[in-house]
C-alpha atoms as a PDB file:
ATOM      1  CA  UNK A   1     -15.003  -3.235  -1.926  1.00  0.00           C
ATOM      2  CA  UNK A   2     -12.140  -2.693  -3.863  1.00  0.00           C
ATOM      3  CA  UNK A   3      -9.131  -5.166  -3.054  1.00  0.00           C
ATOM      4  CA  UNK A   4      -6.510  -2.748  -1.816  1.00  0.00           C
ATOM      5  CA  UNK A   5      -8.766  -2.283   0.745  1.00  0.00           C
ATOM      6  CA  UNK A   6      -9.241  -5.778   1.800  1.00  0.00           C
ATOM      7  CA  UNK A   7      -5.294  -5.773   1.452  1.00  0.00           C
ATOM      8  CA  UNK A   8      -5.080  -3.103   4.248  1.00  0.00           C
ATOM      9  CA  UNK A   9      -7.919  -4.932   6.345  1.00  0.00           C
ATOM     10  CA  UNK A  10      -6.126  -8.177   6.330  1.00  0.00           C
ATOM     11  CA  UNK A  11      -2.685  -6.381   7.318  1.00  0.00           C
ATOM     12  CA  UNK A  12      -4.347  -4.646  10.224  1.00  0.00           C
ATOM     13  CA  UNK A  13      -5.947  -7.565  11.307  1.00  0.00           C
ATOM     14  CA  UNK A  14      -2.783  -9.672  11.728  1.00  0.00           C
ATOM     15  CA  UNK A  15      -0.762  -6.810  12.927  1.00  0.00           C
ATOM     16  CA  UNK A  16      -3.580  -7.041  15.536  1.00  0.00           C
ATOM     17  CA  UNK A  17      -3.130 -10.606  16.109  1.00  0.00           C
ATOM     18  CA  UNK A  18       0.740  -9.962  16.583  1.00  0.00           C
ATOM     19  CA  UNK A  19       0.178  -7.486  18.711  1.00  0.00           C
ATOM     20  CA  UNK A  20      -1.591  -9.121  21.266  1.00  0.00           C
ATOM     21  CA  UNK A  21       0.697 -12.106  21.591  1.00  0.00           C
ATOM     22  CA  UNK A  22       3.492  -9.875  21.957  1.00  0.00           C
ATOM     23  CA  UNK A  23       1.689  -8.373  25.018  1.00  0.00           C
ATOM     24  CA  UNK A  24       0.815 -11.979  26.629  1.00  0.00           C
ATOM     25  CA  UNK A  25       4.476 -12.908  25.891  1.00  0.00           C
ATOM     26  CA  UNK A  26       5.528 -10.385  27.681  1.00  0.00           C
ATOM     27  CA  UNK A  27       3.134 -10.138  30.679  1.00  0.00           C
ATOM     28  CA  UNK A  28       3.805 -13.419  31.056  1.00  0.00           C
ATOM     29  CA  UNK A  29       0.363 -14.803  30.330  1.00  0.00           C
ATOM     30  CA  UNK A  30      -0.393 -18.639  30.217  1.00  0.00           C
ATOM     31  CA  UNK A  31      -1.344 -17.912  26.786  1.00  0.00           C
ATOM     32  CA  UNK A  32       1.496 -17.259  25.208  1.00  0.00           C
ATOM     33  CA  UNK A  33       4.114 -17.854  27.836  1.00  0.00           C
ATOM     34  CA  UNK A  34       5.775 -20.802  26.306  1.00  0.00           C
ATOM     35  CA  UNK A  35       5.735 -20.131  22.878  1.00  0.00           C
ATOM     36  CA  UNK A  36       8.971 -19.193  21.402  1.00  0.00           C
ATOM     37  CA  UNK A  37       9.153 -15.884  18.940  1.00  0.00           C
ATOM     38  CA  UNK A  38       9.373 -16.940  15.908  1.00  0.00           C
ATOM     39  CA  UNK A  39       5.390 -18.239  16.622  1.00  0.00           C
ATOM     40  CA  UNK A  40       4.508 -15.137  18.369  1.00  0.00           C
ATOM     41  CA  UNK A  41       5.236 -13.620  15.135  1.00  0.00           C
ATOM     42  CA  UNK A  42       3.790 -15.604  13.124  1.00  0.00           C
ATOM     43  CA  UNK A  43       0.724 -14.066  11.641  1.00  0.00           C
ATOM     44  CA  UNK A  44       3.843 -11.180  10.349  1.00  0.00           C
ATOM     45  CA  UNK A  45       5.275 -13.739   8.749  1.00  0.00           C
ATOM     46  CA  UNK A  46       3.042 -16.058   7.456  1.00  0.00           C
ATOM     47  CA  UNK A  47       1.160 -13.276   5.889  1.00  0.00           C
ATOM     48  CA  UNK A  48       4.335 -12.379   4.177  1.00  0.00           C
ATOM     49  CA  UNK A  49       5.435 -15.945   3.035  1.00  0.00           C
ATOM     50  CA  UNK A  50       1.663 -16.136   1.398  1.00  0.00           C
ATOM     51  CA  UNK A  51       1.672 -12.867  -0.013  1.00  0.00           C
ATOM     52  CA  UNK A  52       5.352 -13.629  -1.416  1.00  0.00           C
ATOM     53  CA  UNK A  53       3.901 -16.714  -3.190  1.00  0.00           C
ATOM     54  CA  UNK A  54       1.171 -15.357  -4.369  1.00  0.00           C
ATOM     55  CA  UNK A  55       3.342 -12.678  -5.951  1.00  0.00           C
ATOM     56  CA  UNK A  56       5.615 -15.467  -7.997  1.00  0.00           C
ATOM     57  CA  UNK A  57       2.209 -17.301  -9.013  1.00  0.00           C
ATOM     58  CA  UNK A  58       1.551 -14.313 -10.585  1.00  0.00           C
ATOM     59  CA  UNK A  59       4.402 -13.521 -12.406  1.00  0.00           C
ATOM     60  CA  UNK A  60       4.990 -17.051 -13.676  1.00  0.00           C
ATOM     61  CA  UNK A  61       1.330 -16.807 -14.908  1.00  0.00           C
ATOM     62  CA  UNK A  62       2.107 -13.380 -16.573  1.00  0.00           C
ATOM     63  CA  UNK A  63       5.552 -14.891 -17.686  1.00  0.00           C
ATOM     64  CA  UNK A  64       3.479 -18.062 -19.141  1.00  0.00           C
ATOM     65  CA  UNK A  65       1.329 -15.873 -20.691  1.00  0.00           C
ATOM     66  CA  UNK A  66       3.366 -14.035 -23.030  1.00  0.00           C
ATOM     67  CA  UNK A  67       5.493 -17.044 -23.894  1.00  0.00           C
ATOM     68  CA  UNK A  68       2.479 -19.143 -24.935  1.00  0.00           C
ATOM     69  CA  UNK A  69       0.741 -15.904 -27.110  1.00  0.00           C
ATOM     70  CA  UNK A  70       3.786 -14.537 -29.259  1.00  0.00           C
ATOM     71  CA  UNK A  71       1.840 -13.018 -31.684  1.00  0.00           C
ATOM     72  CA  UNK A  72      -0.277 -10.923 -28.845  1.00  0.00           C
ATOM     73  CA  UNK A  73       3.718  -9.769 -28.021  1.00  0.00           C
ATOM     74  CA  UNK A  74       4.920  -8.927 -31.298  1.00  0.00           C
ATOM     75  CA  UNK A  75       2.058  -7.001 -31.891  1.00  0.00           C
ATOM     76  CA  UNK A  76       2.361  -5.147 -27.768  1.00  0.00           C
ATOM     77  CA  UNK A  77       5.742  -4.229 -29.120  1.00  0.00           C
ATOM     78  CA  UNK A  78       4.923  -2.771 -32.667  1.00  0.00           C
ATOM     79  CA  UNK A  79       2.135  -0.563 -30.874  1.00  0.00           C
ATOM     80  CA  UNK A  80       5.059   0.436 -28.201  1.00  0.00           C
ATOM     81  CA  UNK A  81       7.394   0.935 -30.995  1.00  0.00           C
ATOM     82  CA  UNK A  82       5.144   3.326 -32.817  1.00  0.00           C
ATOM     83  CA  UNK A  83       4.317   5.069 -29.195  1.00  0.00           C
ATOM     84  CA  UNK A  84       7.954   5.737 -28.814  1.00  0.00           C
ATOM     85  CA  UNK A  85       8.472   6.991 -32.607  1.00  0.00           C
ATOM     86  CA  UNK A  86       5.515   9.732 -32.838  1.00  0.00           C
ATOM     87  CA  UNK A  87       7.834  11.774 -30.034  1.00  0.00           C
END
């Protein structure tokens, strides 16, 4: 299974979860009666907080990356440079 797809599946899955606490909030259900929003919302936002860090893990490690192999960069910008020159 491709991971965009797993992407989507975990999305739905906590919109899901969301969803349903918002409903026992607001029925008034034991479950979720005395919880205050911000955890009723949770999975929303927790899923965003980890997807934001794994975001700047991944850019740091792409950052790293280049730094530590110059010569790989030099030579990604020569073949870029000679992209840009047969137009």
């Amino acid at each position: 299974m491709p991971l965009q797809e797993k992407n989507n599946d975990i999305v739905g899955f906590s919109a899901l979860i969301c969803l349903v606490l918002v409903g026992f909030k607001l029925a008034g259900s034991i479950i979720a009666v005395d919880w205050s929003w911000w955890w009723v919302f949770s999975p929303v936002w927790i899923y965003a907080a980890l997807s934001g860090i794994f975001y700047c893990i991944s850019v740091i490690q792409k950052f790293n990356r280049q730094i530590s192999n110059p010569q790989n960069r030099i030579e990604e910008n020569a073949l870029d440079f000679r992209k840009r020159s047969q137009f």
